[in-house]
Protein backbone atom coordinates (compact mmCIF):
# COMPACT_ATOMS: atom_id res chain seq x y z
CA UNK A 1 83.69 86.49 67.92
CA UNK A 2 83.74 83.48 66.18
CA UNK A 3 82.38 82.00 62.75
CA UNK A 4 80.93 78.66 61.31
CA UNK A 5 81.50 77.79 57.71
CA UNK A 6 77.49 78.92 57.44
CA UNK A 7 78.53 82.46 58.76
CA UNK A 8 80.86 82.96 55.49
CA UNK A 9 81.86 82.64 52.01
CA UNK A 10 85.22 83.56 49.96
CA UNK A 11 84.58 84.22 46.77
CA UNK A 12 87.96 83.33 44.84
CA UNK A 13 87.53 84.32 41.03
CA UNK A 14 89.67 81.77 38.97
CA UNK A 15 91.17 81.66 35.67
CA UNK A 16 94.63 79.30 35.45
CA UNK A 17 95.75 79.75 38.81
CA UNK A 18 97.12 76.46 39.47
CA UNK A 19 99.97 77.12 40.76
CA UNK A 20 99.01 79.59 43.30
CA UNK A 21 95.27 77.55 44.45
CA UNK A 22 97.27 75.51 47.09
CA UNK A 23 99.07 78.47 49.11
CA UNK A 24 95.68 80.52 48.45
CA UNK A 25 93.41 77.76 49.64
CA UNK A 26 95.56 76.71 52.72
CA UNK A 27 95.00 80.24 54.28
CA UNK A 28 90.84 80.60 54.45
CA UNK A 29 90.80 80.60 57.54
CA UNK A 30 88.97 77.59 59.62
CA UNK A 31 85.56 77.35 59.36
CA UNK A 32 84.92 79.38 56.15
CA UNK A 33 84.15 78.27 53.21
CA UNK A 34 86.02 78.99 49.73
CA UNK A 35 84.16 79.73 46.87
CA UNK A 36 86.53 79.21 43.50
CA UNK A 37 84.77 80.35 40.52
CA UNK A 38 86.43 79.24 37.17
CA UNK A 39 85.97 81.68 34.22
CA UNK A 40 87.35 79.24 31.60
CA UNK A 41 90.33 77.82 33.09
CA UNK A 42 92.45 75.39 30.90
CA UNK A 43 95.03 74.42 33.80
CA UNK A 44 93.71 72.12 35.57
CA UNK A 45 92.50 74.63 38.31
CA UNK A 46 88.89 73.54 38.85
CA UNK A 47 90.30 69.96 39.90
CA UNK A 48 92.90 71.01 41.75
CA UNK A 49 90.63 73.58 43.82
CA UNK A 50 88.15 70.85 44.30
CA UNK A 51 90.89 68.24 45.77
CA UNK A 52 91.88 70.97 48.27
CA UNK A 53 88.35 71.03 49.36
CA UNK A 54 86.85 74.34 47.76
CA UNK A 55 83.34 74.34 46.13
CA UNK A 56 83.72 74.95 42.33
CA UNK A 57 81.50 77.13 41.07
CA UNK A 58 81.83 77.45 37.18
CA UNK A 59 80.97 80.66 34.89
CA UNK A 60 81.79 80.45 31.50
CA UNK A 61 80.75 84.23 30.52
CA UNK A 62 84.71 85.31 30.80
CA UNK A 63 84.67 89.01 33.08
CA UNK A 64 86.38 89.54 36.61
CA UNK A 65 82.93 90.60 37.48
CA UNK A 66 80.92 87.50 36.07
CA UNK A 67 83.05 85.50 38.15
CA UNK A 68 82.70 87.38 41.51
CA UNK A 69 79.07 87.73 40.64
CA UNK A 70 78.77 84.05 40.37
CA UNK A 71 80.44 83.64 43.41
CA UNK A 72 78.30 86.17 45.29
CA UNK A 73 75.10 84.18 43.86
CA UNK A 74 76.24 81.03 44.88
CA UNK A 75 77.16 82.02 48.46
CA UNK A 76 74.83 81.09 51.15
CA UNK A 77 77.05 82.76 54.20
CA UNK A 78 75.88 85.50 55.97
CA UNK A 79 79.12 87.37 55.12
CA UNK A 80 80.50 87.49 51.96
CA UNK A 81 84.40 87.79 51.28
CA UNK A 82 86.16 88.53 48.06
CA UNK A 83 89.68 87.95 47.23
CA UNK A 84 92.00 87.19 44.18
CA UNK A 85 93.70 83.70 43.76
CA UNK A 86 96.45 84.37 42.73
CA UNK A 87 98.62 84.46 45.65
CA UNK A 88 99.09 88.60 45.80
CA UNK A 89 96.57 88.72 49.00
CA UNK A 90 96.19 86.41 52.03
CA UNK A 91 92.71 85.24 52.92
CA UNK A 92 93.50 85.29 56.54
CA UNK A 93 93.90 89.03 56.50
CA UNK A 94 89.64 88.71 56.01
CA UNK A 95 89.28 87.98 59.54
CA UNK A 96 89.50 91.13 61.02
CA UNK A 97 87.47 92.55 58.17
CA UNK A 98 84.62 89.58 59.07
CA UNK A 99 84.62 91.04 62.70
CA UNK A 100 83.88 94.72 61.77
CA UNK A 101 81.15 93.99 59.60
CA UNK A 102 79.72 91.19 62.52
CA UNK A 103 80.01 94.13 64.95
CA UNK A 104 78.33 96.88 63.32
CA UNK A 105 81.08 98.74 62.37
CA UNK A 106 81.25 99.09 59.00
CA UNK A 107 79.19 98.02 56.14
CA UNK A 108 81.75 97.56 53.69
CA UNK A 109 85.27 96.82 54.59
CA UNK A 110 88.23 97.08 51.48
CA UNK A 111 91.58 96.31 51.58
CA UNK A 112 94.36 99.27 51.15
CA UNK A 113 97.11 97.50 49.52
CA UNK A 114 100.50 98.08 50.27
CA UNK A 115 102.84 96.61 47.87
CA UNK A 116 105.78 94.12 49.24
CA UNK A 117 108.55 92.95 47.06
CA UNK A 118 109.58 93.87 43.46
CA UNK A 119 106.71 94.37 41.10
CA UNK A 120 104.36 93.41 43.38
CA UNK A 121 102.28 96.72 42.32
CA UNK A 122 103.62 97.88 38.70
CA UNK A 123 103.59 101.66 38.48
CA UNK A 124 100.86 101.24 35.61
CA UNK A 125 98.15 99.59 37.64
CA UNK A 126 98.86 102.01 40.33
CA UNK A 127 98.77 104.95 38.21
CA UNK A 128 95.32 103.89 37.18
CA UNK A 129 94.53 102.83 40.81
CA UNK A 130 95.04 106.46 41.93
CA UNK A 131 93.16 108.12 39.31
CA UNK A 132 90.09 106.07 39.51
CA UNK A 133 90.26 106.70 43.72
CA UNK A 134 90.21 110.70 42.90
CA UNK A 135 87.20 109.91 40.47
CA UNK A 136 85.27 107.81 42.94
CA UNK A 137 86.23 110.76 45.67
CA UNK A 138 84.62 113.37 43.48
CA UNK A 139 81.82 111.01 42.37
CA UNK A 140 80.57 110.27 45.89
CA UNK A 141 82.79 111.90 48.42
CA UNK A 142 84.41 108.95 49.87
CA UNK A 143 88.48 109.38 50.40
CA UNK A 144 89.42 105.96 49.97
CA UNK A 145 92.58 105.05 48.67
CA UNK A 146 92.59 102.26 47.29
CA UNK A 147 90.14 100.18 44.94
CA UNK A 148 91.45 96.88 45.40
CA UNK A 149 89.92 93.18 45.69
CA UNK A 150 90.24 92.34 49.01
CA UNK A 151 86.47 93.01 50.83
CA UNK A 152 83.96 91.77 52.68
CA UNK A 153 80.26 92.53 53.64
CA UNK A 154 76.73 90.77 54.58
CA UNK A 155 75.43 88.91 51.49
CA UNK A 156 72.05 89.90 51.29
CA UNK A 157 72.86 93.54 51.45
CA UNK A 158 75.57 93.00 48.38
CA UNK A 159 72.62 91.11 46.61
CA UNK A 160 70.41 94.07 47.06
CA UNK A 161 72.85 96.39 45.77
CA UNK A 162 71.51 94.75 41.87
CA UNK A 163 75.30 95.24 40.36
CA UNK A 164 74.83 94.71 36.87
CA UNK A 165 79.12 95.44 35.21
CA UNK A 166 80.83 91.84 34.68
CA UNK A 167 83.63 93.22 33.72
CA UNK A 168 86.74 95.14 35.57
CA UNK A 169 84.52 97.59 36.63
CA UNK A 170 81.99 95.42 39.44
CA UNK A 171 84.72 96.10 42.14
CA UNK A 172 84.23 99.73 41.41
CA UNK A 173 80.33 99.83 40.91
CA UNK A 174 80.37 97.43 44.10
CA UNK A 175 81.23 100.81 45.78
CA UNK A 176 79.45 103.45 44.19
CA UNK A 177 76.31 101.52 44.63
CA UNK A 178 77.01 101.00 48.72
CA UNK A 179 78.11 105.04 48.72
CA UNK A 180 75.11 105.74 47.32
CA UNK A 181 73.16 103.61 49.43
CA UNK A 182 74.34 105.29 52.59
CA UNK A 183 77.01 102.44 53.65
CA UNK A 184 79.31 102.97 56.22
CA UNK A 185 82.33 101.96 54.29
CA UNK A 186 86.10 101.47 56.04
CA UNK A 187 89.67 100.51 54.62
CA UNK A 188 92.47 98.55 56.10
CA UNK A 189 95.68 97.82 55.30
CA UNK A 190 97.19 94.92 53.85
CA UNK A 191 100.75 93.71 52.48
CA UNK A 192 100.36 93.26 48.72
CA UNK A 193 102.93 90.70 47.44
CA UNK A 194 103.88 90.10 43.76
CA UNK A 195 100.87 87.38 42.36
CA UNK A 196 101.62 83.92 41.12
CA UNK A 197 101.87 83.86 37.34
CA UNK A 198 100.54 86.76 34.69
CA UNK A 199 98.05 89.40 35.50
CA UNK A 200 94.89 89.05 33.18
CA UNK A 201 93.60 92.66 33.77
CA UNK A 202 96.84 94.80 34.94
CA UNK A 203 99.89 93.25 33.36
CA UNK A 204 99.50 95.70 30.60
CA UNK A 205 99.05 99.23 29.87
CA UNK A 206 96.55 98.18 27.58
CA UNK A 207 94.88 96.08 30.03
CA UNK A 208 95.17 98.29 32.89
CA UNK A 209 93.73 101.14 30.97
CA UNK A 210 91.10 99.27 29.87
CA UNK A 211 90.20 98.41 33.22
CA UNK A 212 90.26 102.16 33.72
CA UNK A 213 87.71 102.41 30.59
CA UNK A 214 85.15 100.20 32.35
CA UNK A 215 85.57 101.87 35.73
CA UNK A 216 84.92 105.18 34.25
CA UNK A 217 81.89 104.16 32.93
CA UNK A 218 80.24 102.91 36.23
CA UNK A 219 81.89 106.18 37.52
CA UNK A 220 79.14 107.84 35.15
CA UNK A 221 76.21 106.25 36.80
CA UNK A 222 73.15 108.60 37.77
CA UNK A 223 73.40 108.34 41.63
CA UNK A 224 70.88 105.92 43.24
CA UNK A 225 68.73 106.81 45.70
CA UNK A 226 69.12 106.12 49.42
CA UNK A 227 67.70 103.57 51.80
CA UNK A 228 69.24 100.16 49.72
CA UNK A 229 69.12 97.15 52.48
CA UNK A 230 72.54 97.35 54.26
């Protein structure tokens, strides 16, 4: 099956990723349309991602989750991607995730990274990956694996879901929300190389735990009821 730039939307949160926007941008696949929200960027990035043909969206609350939220809110596509920009993740690797959500398949599709290269997944950030997976498994049930960026489904249905977090922990609540909503939600695999330039949320300890802080907190939600639009 095939899509128009009207069928859907990447949402690429930004925050100086100059160097990595033109290998990021250069791999949405044809058609779609790239979404580059900029959460304060002092690089240059907005221009650059708006010479390369991207819509800029700007957000100047600062939060991973302001920025996708922006991004979500300013997509009109039926299908709505999200990925990071900085060059860890290829957009094309969306396309197969497009086609199970077109086809009924799944609700929610996530990516499973699997690191490639040297420090492209510091032991840190997966230490706190893994522990918020066997939270979210006893929190809803779901044995997923991974918590990662890379996803896509239907706009309206994400919209519905009324995610509130704008900080590290709207991938997470993203989730939780959709379990609790009865979504049908799948994970695929996909090569996880080291990202262009320093991590803003899991370079650290510090940051990765606080990441971990947030997370736990949506983790702590009272569980919504059923029957959300999907």
């Amino acid at each position: 099956m095939t899509t128009t730039s009207t069928d859907v939307d990447v949402v690429l949160p930004c925050l100086d990723e100059a160097e990595a926007l033109p290998w990021v941008l250069g791999r949405i696949p044809a058609g779609w349309r790239a979404l580059v929200v900029d959460n304060g960027s002092t690089d240059g990035s907005p221009d650059i991602a708006r010479a390369l043909g991207a819509t800029v969206v700007h957000e100047p609350r600062r939060g991973f989750g302001a920025a996708c939220h922006a991004g979500l809110t300013a997509a009109t596509g039926d299908i709505v991607c999200f990925c990071d920009c900085d060059a860890s993740l290829d957009p094309t690797l969306l396309e197969p995730f497009v086609r199970e959500v077109q086809e009924g398949a799944a609700d929610l599709v996530l990516g499973r990274r699997r690191p490639e290269g040297r420090g492209a997944w510091p032991a840190h950030a997966r230490a706190g990956n893994l522990a918020l997976a066997r939270m979210l498994r006893r929190r809803t049930g779901l044995r997923l694996h991974d918590l990662g960026p890379l996803r896509a489904a239907r706009r309206e249905a994400l919209l519905a879901l009324d995610l509130t977090d704008r900080r590290s922990g709207y991938p997470l609540q993203m989730v939780v929300r959709a379990a609790d909503a009865g979504w049908r939600i799948t994970e695929r695999d996909v090569p996880y190389r080291p990202r262009t330039g320093a991590s803003k949320v899991t370079g650290t300890w510090r940051g990765t735990w606080q990441a971990v802080r947030d997370m736990s907190r949506v983790l702590a939600e009272a569980p919504a009821e059923k029957g959300l639009v999907r």
